[in-house]
C-alpha atoms as a PDB file:
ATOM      1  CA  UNK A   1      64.457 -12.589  84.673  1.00  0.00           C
ATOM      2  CA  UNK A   2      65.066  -9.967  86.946  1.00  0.00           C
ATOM      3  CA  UNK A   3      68.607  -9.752  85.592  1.00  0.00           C
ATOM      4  CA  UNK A   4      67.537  -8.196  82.401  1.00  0.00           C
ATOM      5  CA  UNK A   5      66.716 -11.671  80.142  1.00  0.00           C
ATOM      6  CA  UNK A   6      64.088 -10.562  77.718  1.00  0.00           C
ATOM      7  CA  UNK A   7      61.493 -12.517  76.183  1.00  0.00           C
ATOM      8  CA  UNK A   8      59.017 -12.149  72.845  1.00  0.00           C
ATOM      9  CA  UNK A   9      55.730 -13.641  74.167  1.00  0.00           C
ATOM     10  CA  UNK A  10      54.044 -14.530  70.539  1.00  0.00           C
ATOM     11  CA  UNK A  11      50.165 -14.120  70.525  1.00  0.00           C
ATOM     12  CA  UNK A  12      48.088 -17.764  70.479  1.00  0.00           C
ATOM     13  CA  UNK A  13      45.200 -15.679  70.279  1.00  0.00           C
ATOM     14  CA  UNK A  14      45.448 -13.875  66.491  1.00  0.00           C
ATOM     15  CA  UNK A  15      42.966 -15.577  64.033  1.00  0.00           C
ATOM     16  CA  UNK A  16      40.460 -16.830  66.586  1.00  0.00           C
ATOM     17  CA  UNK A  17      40.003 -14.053  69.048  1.00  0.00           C
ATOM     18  CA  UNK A  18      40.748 -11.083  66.733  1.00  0.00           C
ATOM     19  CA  UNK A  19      42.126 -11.336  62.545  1.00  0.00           C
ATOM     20  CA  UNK A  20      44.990 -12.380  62.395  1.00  0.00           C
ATOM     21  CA  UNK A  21      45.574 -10.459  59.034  1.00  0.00           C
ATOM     22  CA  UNK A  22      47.048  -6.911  59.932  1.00  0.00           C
ATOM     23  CA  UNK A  23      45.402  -4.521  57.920  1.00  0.00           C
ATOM     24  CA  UNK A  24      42.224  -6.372  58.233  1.00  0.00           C
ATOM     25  CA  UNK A  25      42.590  -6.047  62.210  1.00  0.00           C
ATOM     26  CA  UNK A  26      43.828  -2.787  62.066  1.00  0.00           C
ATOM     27  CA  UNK A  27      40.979  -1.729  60.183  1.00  0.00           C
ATOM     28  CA  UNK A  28      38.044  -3.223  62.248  1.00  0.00           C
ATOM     29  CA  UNK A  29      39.956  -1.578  65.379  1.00  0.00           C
ATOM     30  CA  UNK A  30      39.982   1.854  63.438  1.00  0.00           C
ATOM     31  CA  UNK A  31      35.645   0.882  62.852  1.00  0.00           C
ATOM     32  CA  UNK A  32      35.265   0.276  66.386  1.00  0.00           C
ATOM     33  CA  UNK A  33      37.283   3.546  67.750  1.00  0.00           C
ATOM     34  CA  UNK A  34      34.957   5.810  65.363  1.00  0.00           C
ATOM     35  CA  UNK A  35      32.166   4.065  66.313  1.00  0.00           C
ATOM     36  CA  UNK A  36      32.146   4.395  69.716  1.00  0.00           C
ATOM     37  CA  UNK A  37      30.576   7.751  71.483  1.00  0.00           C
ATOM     38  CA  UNK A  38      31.462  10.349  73.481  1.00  0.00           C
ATOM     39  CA  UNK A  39      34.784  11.786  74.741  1.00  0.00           C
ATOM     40  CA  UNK A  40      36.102  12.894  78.176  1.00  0.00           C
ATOM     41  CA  UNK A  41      37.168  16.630  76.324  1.00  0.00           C
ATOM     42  CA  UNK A  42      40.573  16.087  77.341  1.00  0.00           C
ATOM     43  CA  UNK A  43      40.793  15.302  81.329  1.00  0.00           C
ATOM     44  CA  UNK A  44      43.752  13.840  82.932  1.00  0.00           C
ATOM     45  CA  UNK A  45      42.880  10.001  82.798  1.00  0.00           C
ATOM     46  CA  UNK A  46      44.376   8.005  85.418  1.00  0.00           C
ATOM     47  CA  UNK A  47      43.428   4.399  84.908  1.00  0.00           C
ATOM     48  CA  UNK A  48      40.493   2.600  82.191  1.00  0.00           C
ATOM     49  CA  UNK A  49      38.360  -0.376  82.697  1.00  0.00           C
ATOM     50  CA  UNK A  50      38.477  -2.140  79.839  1.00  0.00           C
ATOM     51  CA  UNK A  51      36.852  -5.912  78.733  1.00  0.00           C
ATOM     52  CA  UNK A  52      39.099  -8.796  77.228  1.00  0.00           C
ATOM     53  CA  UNK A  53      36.486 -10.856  75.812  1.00  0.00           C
ATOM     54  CA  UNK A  54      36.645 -11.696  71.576  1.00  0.00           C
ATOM     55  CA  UNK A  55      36.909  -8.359  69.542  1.00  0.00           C
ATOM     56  CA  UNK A  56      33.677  -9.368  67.986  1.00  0.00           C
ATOM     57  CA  UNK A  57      31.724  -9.432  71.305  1.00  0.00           C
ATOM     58  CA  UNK A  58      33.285  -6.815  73.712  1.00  0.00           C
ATOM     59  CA  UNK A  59      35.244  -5.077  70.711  1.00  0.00           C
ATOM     60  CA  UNK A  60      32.940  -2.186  70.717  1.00  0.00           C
ATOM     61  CA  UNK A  61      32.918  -2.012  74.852  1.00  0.00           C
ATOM     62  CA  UNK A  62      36.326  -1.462  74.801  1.00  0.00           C
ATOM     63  CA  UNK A  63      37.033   1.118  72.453  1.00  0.00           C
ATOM     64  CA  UNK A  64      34.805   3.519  74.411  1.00  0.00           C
ATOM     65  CA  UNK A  65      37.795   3.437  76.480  1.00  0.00           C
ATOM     66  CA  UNK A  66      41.048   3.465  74.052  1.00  0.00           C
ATOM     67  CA  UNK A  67      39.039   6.282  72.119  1.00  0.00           C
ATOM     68  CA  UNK A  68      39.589   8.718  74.645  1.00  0.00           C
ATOM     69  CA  UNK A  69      42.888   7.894  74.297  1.00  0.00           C
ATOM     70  CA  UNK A  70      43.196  10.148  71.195  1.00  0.00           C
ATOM     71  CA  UNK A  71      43.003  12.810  73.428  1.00  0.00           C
ATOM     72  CA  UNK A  72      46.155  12.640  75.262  1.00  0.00           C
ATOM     73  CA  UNK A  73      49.970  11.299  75.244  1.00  0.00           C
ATOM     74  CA  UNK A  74      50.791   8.279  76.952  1.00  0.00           C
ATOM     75  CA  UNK A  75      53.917   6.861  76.795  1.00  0.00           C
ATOM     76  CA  UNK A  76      53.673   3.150  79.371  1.00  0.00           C
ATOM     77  CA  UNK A  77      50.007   1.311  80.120  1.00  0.00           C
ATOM     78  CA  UNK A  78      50.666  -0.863  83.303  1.00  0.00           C
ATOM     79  CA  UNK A  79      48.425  -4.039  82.113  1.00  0.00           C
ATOM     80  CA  UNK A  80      46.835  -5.291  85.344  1.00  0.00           C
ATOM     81  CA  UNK A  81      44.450  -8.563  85.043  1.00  0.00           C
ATOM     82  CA  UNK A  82      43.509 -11.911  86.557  1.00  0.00           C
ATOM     83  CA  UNK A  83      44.855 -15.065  85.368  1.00  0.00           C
ATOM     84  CA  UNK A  84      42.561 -17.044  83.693  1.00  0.00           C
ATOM     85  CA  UNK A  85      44.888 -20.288  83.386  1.00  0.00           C
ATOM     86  CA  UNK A  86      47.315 -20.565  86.167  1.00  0.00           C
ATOM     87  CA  UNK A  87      46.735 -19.888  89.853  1.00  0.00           C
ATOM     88  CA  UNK A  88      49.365 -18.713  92.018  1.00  0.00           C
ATOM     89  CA  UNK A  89      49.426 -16.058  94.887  1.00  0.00           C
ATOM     90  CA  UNK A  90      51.434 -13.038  93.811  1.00  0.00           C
ATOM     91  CA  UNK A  91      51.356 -10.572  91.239  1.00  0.00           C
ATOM     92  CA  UNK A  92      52.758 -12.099  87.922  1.00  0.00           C
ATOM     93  CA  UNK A  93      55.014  -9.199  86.056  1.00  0.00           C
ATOM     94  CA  UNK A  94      56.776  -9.746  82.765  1.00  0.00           C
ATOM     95  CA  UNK A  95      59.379  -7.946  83.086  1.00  0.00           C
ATOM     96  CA  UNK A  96      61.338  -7.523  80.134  1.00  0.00           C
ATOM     97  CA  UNK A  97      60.953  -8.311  76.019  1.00  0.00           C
ATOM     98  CA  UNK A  98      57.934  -7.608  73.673  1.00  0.00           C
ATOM     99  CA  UNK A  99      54.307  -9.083  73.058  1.00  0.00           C
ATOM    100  CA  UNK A 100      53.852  -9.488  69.824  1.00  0.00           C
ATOM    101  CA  UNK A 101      50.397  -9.292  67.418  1.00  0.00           C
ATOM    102  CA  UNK A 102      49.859  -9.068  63.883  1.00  0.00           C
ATOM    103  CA  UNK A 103      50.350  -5.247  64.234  1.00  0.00           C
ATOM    104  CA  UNK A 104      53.714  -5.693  65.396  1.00  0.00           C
ATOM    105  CA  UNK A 105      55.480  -5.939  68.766  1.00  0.00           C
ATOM    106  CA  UNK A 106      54.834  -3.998  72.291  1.00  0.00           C
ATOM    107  CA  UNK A 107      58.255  -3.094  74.264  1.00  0.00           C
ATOM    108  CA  UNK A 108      57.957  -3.978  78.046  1.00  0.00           C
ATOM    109  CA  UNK A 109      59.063  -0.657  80.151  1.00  0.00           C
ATOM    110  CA  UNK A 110      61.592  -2.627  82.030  1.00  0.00           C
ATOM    111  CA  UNK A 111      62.054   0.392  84.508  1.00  0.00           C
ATOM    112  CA  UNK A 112      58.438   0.016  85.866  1.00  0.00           C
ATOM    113  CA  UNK A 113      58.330  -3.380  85.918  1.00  0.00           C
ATOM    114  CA  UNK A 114      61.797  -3.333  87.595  1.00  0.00           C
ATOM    115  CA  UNK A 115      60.534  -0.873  90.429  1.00  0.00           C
ATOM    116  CA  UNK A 116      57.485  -2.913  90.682  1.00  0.00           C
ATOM    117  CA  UNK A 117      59.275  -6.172  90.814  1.00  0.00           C
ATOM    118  CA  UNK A 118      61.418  -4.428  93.641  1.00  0.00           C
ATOM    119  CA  UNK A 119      58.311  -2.829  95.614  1.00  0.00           C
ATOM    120  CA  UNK A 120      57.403  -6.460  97.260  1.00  0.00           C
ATOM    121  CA  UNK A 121      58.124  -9.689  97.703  1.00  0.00           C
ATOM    122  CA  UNK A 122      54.573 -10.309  96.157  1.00  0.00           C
ATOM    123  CA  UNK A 123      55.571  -9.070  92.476  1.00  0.00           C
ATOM    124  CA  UNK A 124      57.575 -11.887  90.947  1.00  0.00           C
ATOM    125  CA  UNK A 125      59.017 -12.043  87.449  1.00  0.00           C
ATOM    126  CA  UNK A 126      56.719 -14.905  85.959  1.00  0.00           C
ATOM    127  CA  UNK A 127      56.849 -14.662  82.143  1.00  0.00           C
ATOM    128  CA  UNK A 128      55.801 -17.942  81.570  1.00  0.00           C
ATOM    129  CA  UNK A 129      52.152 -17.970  83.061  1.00  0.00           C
ATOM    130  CA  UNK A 130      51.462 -14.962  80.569  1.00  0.00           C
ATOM    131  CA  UNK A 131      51.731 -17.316  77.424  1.00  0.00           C
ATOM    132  CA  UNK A 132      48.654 -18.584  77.147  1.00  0.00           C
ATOM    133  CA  UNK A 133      47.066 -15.721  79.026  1.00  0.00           C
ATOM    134  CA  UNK A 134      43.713 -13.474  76.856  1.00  0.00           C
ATOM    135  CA  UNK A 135      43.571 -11.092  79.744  1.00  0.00           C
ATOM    136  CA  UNK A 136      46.317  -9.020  78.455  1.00  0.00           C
ATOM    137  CA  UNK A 137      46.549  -9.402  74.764  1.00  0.00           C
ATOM    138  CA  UNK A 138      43.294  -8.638  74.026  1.00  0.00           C
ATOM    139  CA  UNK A 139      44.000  -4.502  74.804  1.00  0.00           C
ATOM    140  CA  UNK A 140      47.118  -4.604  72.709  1.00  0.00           C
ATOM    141  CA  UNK A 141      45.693  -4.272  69.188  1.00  0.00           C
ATOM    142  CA  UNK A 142      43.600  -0.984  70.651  1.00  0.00           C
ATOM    143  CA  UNK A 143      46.616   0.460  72.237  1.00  0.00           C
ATOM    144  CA  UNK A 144      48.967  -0.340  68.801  1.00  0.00           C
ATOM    145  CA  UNK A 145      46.608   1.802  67.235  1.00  0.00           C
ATOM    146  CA  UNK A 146      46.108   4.439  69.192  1.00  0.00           C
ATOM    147  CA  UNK A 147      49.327   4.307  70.914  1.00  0.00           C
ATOM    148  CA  UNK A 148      51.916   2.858  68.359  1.00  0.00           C
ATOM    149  CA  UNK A 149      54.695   4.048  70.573  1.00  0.00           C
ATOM    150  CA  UNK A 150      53.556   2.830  73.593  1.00  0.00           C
ATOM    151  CA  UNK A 151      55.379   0.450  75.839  1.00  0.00           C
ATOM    152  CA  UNK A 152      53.535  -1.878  78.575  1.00  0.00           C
ATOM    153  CA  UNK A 153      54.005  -3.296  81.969  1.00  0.00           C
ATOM    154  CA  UNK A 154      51.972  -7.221  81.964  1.00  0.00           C
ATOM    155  CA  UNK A 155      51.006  -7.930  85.291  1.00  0.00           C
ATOM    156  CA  UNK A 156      48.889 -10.881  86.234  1.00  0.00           C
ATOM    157  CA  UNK A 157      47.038 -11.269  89.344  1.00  0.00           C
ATOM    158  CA  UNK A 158      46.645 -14.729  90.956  1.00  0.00           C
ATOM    159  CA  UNK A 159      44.585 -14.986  93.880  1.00  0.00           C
ATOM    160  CA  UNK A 160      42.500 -11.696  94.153  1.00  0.00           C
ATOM    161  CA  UNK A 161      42.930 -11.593  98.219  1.00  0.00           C
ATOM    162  CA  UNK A 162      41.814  -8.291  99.925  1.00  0.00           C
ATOM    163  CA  UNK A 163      45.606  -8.139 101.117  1.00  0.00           C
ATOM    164  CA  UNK A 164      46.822  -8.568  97.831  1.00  0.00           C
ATOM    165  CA  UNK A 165      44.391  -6.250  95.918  1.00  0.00           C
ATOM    166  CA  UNK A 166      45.330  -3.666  98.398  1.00  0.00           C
ATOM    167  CA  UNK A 167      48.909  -4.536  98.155  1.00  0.00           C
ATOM    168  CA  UNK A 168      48.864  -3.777  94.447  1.00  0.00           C
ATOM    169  CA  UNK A 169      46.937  -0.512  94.574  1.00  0.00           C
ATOM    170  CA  UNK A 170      49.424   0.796  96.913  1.00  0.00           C
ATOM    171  CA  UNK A 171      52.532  -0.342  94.596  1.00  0.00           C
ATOM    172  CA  UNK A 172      50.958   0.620  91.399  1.00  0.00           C
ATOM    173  CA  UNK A 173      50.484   3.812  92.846  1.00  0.00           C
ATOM    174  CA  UNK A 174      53.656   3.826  94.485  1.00  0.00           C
ATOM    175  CA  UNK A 175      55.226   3.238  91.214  1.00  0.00           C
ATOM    176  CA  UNK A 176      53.597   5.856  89.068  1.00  0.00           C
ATOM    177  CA  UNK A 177      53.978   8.574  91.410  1.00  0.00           C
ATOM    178  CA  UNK A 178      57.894   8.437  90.839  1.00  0.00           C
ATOM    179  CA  UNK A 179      57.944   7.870  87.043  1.00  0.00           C
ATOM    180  CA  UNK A 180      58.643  10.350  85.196  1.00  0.00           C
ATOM    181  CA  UNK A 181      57.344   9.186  82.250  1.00  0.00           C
ATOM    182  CA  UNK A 182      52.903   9.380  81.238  1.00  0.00           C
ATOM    183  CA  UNK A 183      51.723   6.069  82.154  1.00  0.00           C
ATOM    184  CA  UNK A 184      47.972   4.995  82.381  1.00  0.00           C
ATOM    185  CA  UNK A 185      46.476   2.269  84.150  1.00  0.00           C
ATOM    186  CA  UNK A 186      44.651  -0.440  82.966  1.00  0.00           C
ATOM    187  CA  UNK A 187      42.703  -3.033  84.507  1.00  0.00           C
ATOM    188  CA  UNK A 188      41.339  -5.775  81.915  1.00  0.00           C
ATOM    189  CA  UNK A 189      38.185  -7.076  83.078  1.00  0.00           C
ATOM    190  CA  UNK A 190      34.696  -8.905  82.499  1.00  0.00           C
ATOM    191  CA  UNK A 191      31.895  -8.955  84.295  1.00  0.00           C
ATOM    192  CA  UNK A 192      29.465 -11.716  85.200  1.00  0.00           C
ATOM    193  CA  UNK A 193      29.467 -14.830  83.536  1.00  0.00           C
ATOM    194  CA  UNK A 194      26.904 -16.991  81.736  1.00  0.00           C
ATOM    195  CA  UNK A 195      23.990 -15.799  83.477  1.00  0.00           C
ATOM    196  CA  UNK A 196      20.537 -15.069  82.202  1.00  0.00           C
ATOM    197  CA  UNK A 197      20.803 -11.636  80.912  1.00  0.00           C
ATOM    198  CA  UNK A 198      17.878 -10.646  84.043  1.00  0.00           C
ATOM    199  CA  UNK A 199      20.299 -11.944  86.331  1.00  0.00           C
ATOM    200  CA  UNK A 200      23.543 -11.103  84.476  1.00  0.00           C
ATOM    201  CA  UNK A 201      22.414  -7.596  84.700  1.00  0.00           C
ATOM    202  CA  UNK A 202      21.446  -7.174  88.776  1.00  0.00           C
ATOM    203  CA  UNK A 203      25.087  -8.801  89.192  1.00  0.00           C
ATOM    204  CA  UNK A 204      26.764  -6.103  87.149  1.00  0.00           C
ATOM    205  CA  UNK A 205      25.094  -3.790  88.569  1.00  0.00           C
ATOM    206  CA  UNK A 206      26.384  -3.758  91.632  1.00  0.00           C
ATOM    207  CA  UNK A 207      29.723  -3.134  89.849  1.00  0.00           C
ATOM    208  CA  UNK A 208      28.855  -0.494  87.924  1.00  0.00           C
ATOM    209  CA  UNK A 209      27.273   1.369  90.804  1.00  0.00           C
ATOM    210  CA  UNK A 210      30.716   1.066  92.591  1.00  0.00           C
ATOM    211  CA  UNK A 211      32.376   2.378  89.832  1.00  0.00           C
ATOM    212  CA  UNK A 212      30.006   5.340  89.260  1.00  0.00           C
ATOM    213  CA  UNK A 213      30.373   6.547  92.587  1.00  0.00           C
ATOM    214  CA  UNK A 214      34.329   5.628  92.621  1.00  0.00           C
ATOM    215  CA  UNK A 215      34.459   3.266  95.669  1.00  0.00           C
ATOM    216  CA  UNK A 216      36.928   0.846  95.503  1.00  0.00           C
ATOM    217  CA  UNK A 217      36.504  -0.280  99.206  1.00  0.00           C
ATOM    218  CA  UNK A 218      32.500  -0.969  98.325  1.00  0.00           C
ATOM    219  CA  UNK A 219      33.378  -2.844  95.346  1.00  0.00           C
ATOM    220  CA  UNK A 220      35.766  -4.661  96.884  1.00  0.00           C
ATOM    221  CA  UNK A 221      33.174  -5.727 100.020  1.00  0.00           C
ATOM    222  CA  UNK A 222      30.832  -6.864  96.729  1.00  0.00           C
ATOM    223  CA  UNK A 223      33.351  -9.110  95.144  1.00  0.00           C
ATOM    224  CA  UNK A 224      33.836 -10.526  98.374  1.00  0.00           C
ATOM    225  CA  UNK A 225      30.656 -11.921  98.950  1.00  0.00           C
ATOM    226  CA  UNK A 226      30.301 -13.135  95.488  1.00  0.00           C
ATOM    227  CA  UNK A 227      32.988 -13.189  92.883  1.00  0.00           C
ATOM    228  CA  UNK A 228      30.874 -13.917  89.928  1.00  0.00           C
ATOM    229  CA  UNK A 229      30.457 -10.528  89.595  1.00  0.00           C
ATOM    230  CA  UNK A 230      33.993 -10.041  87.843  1.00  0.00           C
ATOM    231  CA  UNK A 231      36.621 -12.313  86.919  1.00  0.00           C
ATOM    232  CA  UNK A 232      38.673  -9.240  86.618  1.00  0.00           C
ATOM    233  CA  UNK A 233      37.427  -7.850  90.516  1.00  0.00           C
ATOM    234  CA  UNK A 234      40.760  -7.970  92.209  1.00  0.00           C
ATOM    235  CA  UNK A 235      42.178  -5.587  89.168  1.00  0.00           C
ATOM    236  CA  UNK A 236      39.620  -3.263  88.972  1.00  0.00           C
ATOM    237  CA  UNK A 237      40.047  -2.074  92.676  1.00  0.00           C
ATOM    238  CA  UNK A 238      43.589  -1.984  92.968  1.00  0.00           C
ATOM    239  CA  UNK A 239      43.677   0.323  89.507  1.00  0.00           C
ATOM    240  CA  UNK A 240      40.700   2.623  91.272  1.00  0.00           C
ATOM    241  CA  UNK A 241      42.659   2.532  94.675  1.00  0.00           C
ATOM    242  CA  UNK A 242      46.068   3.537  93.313  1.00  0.00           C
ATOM    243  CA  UNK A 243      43.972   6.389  90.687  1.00  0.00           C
ATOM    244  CA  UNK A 244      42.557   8.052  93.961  1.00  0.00           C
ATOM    245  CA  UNK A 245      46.329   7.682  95.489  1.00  0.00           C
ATOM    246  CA  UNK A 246      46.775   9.731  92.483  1.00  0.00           C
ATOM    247  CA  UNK A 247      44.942  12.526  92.398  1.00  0.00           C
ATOM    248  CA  UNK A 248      42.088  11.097  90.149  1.00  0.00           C
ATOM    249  CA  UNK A 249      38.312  12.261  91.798  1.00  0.00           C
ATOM    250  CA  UNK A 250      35.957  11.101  89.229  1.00  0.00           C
ATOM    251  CA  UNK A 251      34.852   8.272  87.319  1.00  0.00           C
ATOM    252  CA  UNK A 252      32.710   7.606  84.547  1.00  0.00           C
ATOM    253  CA  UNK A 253      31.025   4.654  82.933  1.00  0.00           C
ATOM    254  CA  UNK A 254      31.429   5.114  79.117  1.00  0.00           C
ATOM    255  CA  UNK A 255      30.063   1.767  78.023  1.00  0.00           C
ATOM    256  CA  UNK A 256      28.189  -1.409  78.695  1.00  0.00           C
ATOM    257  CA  UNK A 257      27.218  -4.215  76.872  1.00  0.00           C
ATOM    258  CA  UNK A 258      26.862  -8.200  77.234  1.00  0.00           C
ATOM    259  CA  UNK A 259      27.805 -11.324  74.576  1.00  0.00           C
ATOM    260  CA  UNK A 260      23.778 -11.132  74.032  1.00  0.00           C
ATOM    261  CA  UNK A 261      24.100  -8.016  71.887  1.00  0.00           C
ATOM    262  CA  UNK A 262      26.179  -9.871  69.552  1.00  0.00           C
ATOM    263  CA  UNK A 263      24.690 -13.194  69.595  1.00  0.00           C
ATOM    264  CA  UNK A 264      21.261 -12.666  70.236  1.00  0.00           C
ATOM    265  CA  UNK A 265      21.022 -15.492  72.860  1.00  0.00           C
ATOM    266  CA  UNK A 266      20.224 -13.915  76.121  1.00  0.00           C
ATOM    267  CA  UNK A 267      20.472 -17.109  77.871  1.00  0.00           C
ATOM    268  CA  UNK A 268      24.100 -17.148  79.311  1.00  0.00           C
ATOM    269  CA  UNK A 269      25.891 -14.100  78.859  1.00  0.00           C
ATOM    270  CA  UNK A 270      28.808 -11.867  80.256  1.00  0.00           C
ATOM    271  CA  UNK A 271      29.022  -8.726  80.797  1.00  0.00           C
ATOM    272  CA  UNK A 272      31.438  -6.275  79.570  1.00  0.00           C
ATOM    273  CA  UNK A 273      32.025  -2.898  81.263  1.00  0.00           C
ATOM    274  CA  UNK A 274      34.829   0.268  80.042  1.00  0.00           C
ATOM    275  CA  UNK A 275      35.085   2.961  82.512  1.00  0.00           C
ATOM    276  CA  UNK A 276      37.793   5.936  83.224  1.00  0.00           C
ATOM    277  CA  UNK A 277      38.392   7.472  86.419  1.00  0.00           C
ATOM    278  CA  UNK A 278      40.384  10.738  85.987  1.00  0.00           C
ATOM    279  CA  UNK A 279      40.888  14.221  87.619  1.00  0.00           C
ATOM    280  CA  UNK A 280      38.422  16.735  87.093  1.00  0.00           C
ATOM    281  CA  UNK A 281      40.042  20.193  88.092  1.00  0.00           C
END
């Protein structure tokens, strides 16, 4: 699909994971932006953190990211997350057509995903393993409102290998640097998974004390010696090693949650973490 084919990815996710009834998802979205604290006063924002469980559990986690997005222009999000689904060893791009939700569809920016797809060997135009895929989908109802212009680049990471995690950072990085359009990175993440919330919260730790102090190469030496701190680990250093390649030198948490605070059962939960790492001149 290289050639130019396009392709409208319809969501299987509207009606279960978020309403599948526009105005009524387009309003909660709206609820959750308002809600959510704080702001970053307008700093350069390289790449966001964001969760991709159901709106109703990490809904409010998120949009402490895509709220600071009010702030600023952006006109491409590079989508980076781990497949859930399908496992294969490469980087997964869909490379050209639309993902569509209830709010409408999302263009693909086929000129990134082109000069990603041409960067290595280890991008390959898979449009089919995104179909089924939550990872990605889940951000697009936040970005449609807060970016209704916006066009995306879905990429799906397979196995989250040190060589390919560094592999990506370097091409994401790679890829922005010559754009001349605004484009934002995104890594789509959770964090531990059904854990006590004692133990839930030591293992998430560790990952937000990486991303406080903006060390991809110490998160990276966590997740290898135990994954279950983030099904999303792989993404979330290759977006913090290709925002340093950038010029971004700070990071912030801006929220934290887990399923518990919407459930009330504390007995298995995951964890949900937004962060932003930007420049701060």
């Amino acid at each position: 699909m290289i050639d130019g084919a396009e392709r409208l990815r319809l969501s299987p996710l509207a009606g279960t994971w978020y309403p599948g009834e526009p105005e009524s998802l387009r309003t909660l979205v709206l609820r959750l932006l308002d809600e959510s604290p704080g702001s970053l006063g307008g700093k350069r924002v390289s790449a966001l953190v964001v969760p991709h469980a159901g709106i109703n559990y990490s809904g409010g986690v998120a949009a402490a990211a895509y709220r600071i997005l009010r702030e600023r222009e952006v006109e491409t999000v590079v989508l980076l997350g781990p497949s859930h689904r399908v496992f294969f060893d490469a980087l997964a791009v869909f490379p050209a057509g639309a993902f569509e939700t209830p709010l409408g569809r999302v263009a693909v920016d086929t000129e990134i995903s082109r000069e990603l797809l041409g960067s290595s060997d280890r991008f390959r135009a898979m449009p089919e393993v995104h179909d089924q895929e939550h990872c990605l989908e889940m951000q697009l109802p936040f970005l449609q409102v807060v970016l209704p212009r916006v066009r995306i680049v879905p990429v799906m990471m397979g196995n989250q290998s040190r060589e390919l995690v560094d592999l990506a950072g370097k091409a994401l990085a790679g890829a922005l640097a010559t754009s001349s359009r605004e484009v934002l990175l995104i890594a789509s993440s959770d964090l531990s998974h059904y854990q006590p919330r004692v133990r839930a919260r030591k293992l998430d730790e560790a990952v937000l004390a990486a991303v406080r102090e903006f060390a991809p190469e110490a998160l990276l030496d966590v997740l290898e010696d135990n994954p279950r701190h983030a099904c999303g680990g792989g993404p979330i250093v290759s977006i913090m090693a290709a925002a340093r390649i950038l010029g971004a030198n700070e990071s912030k948490v801006l929220g934290y949650a887990d399923s518990g605070d919407a459930t009330g059962d504390t007995g298995a939960v995951v964890g949900y973490l937004s962060a932003a790492f930007y420049r701060d001149e």
